[in-house]
Protein backbone atom coordinates (compact mmCIF):
# COMPACT_ATOMS: atom_id res chain seq x y z
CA UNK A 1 -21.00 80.22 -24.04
CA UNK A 2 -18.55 80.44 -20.70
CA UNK A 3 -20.04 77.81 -18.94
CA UNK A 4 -19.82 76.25 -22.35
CA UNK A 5 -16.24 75.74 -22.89
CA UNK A 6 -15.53 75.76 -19.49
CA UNK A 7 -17.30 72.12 -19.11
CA UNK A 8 -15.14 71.47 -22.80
CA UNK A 9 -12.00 72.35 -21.26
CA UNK A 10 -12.90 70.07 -17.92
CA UNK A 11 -13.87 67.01 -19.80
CA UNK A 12 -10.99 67.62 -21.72
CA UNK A 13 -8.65 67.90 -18.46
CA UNK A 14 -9.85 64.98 -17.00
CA UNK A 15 -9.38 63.00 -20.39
CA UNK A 16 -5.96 63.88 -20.33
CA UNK A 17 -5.55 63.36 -16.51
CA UNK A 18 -7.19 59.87 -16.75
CA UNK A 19 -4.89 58.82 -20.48
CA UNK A 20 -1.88 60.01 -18.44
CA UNK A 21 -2.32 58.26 -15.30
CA UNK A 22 -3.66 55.18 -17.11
CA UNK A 23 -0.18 55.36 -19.24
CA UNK A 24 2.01 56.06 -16.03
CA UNK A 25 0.44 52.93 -14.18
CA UNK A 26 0.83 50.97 -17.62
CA UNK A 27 4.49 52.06 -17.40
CA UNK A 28 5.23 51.93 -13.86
CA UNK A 29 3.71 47.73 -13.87
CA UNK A 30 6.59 45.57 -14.05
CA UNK A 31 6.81 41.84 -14.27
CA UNK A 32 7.10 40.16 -11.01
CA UNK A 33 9.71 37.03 -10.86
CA UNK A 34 11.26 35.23 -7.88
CA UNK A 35 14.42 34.09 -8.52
CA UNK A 36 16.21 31.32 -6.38
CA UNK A 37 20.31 32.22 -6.28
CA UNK A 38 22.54 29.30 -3.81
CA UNK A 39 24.05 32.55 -1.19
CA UNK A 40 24.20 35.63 -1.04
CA UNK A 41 27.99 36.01 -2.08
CA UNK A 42 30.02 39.18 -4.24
CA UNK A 43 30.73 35.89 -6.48
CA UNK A 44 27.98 36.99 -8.15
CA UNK A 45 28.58 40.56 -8.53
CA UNK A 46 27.65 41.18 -12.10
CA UNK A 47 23.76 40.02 -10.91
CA UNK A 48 23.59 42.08 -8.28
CA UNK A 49 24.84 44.65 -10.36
CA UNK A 50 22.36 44.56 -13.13
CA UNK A 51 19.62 44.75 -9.79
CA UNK A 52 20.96 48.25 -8.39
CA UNK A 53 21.72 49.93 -11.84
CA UNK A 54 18.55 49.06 -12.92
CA UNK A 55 18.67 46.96 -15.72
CA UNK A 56 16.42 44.92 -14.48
CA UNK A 57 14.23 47.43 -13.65
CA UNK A 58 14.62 49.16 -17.17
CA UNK A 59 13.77 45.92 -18.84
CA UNK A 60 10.37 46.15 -17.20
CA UNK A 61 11.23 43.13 -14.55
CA UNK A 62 10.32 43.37 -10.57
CA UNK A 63 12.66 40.39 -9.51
CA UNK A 64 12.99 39.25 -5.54
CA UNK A 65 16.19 37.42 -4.61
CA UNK A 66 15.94 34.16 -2.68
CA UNK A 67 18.64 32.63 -0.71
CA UNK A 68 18.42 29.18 -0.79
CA UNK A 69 21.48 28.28 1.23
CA UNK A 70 22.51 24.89 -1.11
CA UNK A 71 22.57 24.58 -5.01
CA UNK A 72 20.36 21.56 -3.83
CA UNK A 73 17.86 23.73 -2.40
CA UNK A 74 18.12 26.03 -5.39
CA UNK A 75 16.94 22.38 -7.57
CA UNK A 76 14.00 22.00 -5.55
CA UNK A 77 12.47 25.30 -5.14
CA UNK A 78 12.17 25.18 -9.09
CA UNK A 79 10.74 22.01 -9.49
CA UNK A 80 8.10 23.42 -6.56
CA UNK A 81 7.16 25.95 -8.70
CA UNK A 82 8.38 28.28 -5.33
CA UNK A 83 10.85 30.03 -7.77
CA UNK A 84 10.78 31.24 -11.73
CA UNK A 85 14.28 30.17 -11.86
CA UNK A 86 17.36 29.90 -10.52
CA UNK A 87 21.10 30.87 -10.26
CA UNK A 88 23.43 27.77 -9.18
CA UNK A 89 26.05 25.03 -10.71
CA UNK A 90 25.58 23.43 -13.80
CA UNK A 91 25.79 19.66 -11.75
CA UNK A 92 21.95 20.69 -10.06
CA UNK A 93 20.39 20.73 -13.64
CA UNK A 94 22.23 18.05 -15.08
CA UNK A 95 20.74 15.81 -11.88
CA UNK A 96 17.14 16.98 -12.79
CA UNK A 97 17.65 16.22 -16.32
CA UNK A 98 19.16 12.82 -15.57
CA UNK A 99 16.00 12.46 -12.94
CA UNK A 100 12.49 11.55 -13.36
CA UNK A 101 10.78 14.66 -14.13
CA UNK A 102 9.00 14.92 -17.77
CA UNK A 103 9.92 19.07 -16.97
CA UNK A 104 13.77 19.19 -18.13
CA UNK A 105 15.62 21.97 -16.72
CA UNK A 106 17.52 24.13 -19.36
CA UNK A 107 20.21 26.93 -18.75
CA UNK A 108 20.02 30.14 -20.85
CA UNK A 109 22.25 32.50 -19.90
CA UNK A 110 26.10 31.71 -18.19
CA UNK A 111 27.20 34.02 -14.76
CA UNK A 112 30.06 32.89 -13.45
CA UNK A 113 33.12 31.69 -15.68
CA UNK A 114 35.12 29.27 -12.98
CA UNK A 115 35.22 28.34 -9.03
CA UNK A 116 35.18 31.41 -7.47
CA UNK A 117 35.77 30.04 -3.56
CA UNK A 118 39.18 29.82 -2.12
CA UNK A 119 41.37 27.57 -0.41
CA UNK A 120 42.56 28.77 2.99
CA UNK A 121 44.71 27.72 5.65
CA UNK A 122 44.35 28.10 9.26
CA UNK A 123 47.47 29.31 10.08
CA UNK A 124 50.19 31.20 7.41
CA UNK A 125 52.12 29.26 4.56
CA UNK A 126 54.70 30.99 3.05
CA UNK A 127 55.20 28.58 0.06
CA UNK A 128 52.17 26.17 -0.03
CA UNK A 129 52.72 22.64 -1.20
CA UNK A 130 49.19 20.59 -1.83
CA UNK A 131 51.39 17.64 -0.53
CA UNK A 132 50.99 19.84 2.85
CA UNK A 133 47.48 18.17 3.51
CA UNK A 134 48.22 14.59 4.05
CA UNK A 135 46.36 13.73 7.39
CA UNK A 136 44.90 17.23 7.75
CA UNK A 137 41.47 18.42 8.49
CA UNK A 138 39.95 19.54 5.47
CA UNK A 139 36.21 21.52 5.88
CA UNK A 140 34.81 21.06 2.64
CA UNK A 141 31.26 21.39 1.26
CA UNK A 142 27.89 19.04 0.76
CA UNK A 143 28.95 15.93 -1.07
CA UNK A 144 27.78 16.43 -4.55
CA UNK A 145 28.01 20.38 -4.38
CA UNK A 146 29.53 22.16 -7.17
CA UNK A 147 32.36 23.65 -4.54
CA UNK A 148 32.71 20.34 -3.46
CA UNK A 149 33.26 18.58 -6.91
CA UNK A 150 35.68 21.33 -7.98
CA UNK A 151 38.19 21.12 -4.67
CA UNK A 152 38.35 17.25 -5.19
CA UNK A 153 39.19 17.74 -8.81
CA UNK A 154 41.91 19.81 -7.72
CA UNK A 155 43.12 17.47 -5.29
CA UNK A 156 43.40 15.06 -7.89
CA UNK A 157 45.10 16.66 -9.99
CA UNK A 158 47.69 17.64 -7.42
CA UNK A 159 48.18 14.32 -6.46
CA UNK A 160 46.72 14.62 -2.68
CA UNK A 161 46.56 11.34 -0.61
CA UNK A 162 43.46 9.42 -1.34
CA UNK A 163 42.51 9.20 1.53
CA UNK A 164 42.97 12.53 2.56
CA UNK A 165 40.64 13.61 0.03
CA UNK A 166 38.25 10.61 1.42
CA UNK A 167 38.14 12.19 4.96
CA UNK A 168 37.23 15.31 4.16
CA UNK A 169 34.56 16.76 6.36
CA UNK A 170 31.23 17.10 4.14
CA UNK A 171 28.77 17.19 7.18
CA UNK A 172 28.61 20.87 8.17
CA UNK A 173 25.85 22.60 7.01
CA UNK A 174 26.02 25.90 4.50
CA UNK A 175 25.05 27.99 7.69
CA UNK A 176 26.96 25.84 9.82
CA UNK A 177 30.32 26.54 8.48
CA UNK A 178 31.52 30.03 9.51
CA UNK A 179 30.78 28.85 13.27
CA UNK A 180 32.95 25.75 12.96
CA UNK A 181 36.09 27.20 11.50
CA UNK A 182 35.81 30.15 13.90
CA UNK A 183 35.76 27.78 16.77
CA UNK A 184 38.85 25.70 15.45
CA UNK A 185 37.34 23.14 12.99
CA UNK A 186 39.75 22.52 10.61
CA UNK A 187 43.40 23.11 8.93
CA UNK A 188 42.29 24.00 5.60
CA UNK A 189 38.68 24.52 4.09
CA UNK A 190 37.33 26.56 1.18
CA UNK A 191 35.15 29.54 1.70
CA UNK A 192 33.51 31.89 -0.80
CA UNK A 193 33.06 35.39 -0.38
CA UNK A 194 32.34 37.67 1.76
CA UNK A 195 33.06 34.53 4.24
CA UNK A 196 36.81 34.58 4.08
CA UNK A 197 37.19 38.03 3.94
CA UNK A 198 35.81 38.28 7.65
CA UNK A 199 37.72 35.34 8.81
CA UNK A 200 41.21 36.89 7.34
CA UNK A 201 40.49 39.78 9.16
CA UNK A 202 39.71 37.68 12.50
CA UNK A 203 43.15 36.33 11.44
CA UNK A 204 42.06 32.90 11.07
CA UNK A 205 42.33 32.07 7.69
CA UNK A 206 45.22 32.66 4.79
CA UNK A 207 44.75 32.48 1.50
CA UNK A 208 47.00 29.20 -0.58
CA UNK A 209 45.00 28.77 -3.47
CA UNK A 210 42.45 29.77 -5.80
CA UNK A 211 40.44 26.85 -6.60
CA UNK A 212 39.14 28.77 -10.02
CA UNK A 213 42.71 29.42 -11.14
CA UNK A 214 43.75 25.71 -10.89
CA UNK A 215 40.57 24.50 -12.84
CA UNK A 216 40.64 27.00 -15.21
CA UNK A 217 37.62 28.12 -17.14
CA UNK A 218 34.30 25.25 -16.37
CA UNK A 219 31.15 27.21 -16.25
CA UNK A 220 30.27 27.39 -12.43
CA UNK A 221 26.61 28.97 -12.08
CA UNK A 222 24.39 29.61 -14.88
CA UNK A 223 20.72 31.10 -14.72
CA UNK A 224 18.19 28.09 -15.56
CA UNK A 225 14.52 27.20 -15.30
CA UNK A 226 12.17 24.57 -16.30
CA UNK A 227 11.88 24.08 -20.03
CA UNK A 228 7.54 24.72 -19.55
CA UNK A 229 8.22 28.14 -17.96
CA UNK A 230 10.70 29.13 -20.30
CA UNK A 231 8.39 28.00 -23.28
CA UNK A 232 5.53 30.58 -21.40
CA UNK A 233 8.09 33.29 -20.00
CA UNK A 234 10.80 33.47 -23.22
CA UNK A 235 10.09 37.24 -22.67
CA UNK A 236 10.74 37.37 -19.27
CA UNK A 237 13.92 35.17 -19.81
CA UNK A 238 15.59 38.03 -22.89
CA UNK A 239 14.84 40.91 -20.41
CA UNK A 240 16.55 39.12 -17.66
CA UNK A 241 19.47 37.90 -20.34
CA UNK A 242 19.39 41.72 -21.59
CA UNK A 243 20.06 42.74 -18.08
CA UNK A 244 22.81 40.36 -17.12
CA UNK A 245 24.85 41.22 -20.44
CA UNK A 246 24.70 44.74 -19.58
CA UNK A 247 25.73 44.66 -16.00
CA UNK A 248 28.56 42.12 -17.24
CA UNK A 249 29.46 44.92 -19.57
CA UNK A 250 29.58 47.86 -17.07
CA UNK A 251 31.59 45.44 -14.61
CA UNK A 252 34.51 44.76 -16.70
CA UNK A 253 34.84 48.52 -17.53
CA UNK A 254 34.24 49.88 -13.73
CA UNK A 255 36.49 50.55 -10.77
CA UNK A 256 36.52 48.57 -7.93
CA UNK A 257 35.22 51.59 -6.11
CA UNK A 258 32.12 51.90 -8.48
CA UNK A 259 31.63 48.10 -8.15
CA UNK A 260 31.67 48.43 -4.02
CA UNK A 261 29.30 50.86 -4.44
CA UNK A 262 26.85 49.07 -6.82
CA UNK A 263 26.73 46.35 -4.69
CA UNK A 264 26.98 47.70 -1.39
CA UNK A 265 22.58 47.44 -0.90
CA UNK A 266 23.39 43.54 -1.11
CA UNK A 267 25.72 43.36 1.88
CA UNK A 268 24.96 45.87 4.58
CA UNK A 269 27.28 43.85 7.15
CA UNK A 270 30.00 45.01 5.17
CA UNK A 271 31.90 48.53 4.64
CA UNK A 272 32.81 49.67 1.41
CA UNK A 273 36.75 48.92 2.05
CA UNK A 274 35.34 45.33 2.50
CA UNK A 275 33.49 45.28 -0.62
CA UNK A 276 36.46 46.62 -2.42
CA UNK A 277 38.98 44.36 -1.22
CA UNK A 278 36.68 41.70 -2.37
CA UNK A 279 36.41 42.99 -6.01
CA UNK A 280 40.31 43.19 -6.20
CA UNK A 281 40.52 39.70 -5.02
CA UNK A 282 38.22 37.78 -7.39
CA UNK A 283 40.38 40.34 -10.35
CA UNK A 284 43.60 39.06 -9.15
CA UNK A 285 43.68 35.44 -9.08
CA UNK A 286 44.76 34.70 -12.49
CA UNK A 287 41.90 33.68 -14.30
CA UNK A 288 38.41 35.62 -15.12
CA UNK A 289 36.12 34.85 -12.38
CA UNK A 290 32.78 36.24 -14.02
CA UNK A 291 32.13 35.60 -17.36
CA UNK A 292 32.30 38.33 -19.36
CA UNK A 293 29.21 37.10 -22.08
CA UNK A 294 25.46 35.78 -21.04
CA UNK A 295 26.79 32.84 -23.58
CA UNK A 296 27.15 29.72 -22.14
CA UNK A 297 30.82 28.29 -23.07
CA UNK A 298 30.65 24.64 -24.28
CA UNK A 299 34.34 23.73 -23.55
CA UNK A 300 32.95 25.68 -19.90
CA UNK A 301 29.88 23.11 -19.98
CA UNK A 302 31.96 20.16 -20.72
CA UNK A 303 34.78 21.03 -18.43
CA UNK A 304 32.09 20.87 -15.59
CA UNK A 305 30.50 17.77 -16.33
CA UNK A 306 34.02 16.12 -16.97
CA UNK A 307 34.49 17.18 -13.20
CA UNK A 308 31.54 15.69 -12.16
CA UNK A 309 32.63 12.39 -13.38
CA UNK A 310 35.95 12.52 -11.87
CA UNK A 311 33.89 12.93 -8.85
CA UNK A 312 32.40 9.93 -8.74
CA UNK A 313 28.91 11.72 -9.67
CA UNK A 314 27.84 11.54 -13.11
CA UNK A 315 28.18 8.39 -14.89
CA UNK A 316 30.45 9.03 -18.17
CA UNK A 317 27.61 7.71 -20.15
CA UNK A 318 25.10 10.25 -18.39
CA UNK A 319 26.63 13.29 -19.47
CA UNK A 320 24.37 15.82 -21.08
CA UNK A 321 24.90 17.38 -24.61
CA UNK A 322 25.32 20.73 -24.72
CA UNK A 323 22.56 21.27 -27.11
CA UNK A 324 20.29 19.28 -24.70
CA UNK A 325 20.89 21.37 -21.52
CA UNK A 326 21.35 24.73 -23.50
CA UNK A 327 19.79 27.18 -25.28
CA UNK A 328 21.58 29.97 -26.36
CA UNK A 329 19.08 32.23 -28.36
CA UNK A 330 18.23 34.53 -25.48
CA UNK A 331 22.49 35.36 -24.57
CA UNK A 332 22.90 35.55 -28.12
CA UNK A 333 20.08 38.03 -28.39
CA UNK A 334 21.38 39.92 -25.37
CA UNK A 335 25.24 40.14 -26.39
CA UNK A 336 24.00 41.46 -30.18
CA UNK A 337 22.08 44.35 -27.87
CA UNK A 338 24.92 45.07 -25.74
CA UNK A 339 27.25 45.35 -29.18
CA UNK A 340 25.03 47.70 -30.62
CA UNK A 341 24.68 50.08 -27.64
């Protein structure tokens, strides 16, 4: 009768061994994405955010950060299939939709509310005048970039010398840049962050202008894939959305303390004072950098494109409808969760 129950109570031991390991693994498997964001930059602090509070992670999602160095880059890594999606300006799926590919990109959740790189000078300006750049050396970005399109805008705007604005230096590479203004390249240039926090504190570079402030709010990088792996991954695509509304939540309540130390795994090249100073910065130049909703804004979307064809890169007639290169279901999902919480 022992040996009896004894051989009852094993089976029934393992049973429950085996049910709760099989429901541990079951819980511990998380979807595995690869998503492709342009640098590695605090401009995108309420992503990085939602990564080491574990959003993501809590929404069931494993998802590896790529660097692609170029918004460009970011463009073709999706259309290689080498990345679920990606994080970069609105101009790189606006090219793909105006492109040959059947696969239309689509955007589904908004990041980043304006420019978020500054305008720096070489040496101090106590009251900066844009008319100050007339036959200066200007390091600016990739023709065609979203950093690039923005600064010209600008320019425009502020009535800079044609051809200043022509002979500005597009030709140094993303990874390029940091080396050529250190050496002496240059009497202005824009730089995003944590790049022109380290060359202020080399002393090379003071801060004139915040491009973001002058443009106001145009949507700058927004999450997007192909429409076939949205279509397959829509669930994939609300966790992700769910995760980003969150962090965007906790970021506009937390210190600038708390946010250096969120984000600190991202940069390990930089101290926490670095970090901070950094936070303060992109809080302090007028205008919200980060956009405080997953929602893409339309007047954001149409802002952006109306830059583009300033810039000499978008035909007026090419512009994209919102409702062509959006989809709003999964931010409008995530910001009803966030509300509720």
């Amino acid at each position: 009768m022992l040996n009896k129950m004894t051989r009852s109570f094993t089976l029934a031991l393992t049973a429950a061994v085996l049910i709760g390991g099989s429901s541990a693994s079951f819980a511990a498997e998380l979807v595995k994405l690869k998503m492709a964001e342009v640098v590695r930059s605090q401009f995108y602090v309420p992503m990085y955010v939602a990564l080491a509070k574990g959003y993501v992670k809590d929404e069931g999602l494993d998802v590896e950060l790529v660097s692609a160095n170029g918004g460009d880059r970011v463009g073709a890594l999706i259309l290689a299939n080498q990345a679920d999606f990606g994080l970069a300006g609105p101009e790189v799926p606006i090219y793909i939709y105006n492109g040959e590919s059947p696969d239309k990109p689509v955007i589904f959740s908004a990041l980043t509310a304006t420019d978020g790189l500054f305008f720096v000078s070489r040496t101090k300006i106590d009251k900066f005048e844009w008319s100050m750049l007339k036959g200066k050396k200007i390091i600016g970005y990739r023709p065609g970039s979203t950093p690039q399109l923005y600064l010209e805008y600008v320019m425009k705007q502020q009535g800079v010398d044609a051809q200043t604005i022509k002979d500005i230096v597009t030709n140094i590479g993303q990874t390029a840049r940091d080396g050529a203004w250190a050496s002496g390249n240059g009497d202005f240039g824009i730089f995003t962050e944590p790049n022109f926090t380290k060359h202020e504190q080399a002393g090379n570079a003071h801060l004139v202008a915040s491009i973001g402030k002058e443009v106001g709010r145009a949507d700058y990088t927004l999450f997007f894939a192909k429409k076939s792996w949205l279509d397959k991954n829509a669930e994939s695509a609300q966790k992700w959305t769910n995760a980003i509304a969150k962090a965007q939540a906790w970021t506009k309540k937390a210190t600038a303390e708390e946010i250096a130390d969120a984000i600190a795994p991202f940069f390990p090249g930089l101290t926490k004072a670095d970090n901070v100073a950094v936070v303060n910065r992109f809080r302090t130049v007028g205008v919200p950098i980060w956009a405080t909703s997953t929602v893409p804004d339309e007047a954001g979307i149409a802002k952006a494109q109306e830059i583009m064809v300033v810039g000499g890169v978008l035909p007026a007639d090419k512009k994209v409808p919102y409702d062509k290169l959006v989809v709003t279901s999964f931010s409008a999902k995530a910001e009803k969760l966030v509300a509720g919480q």
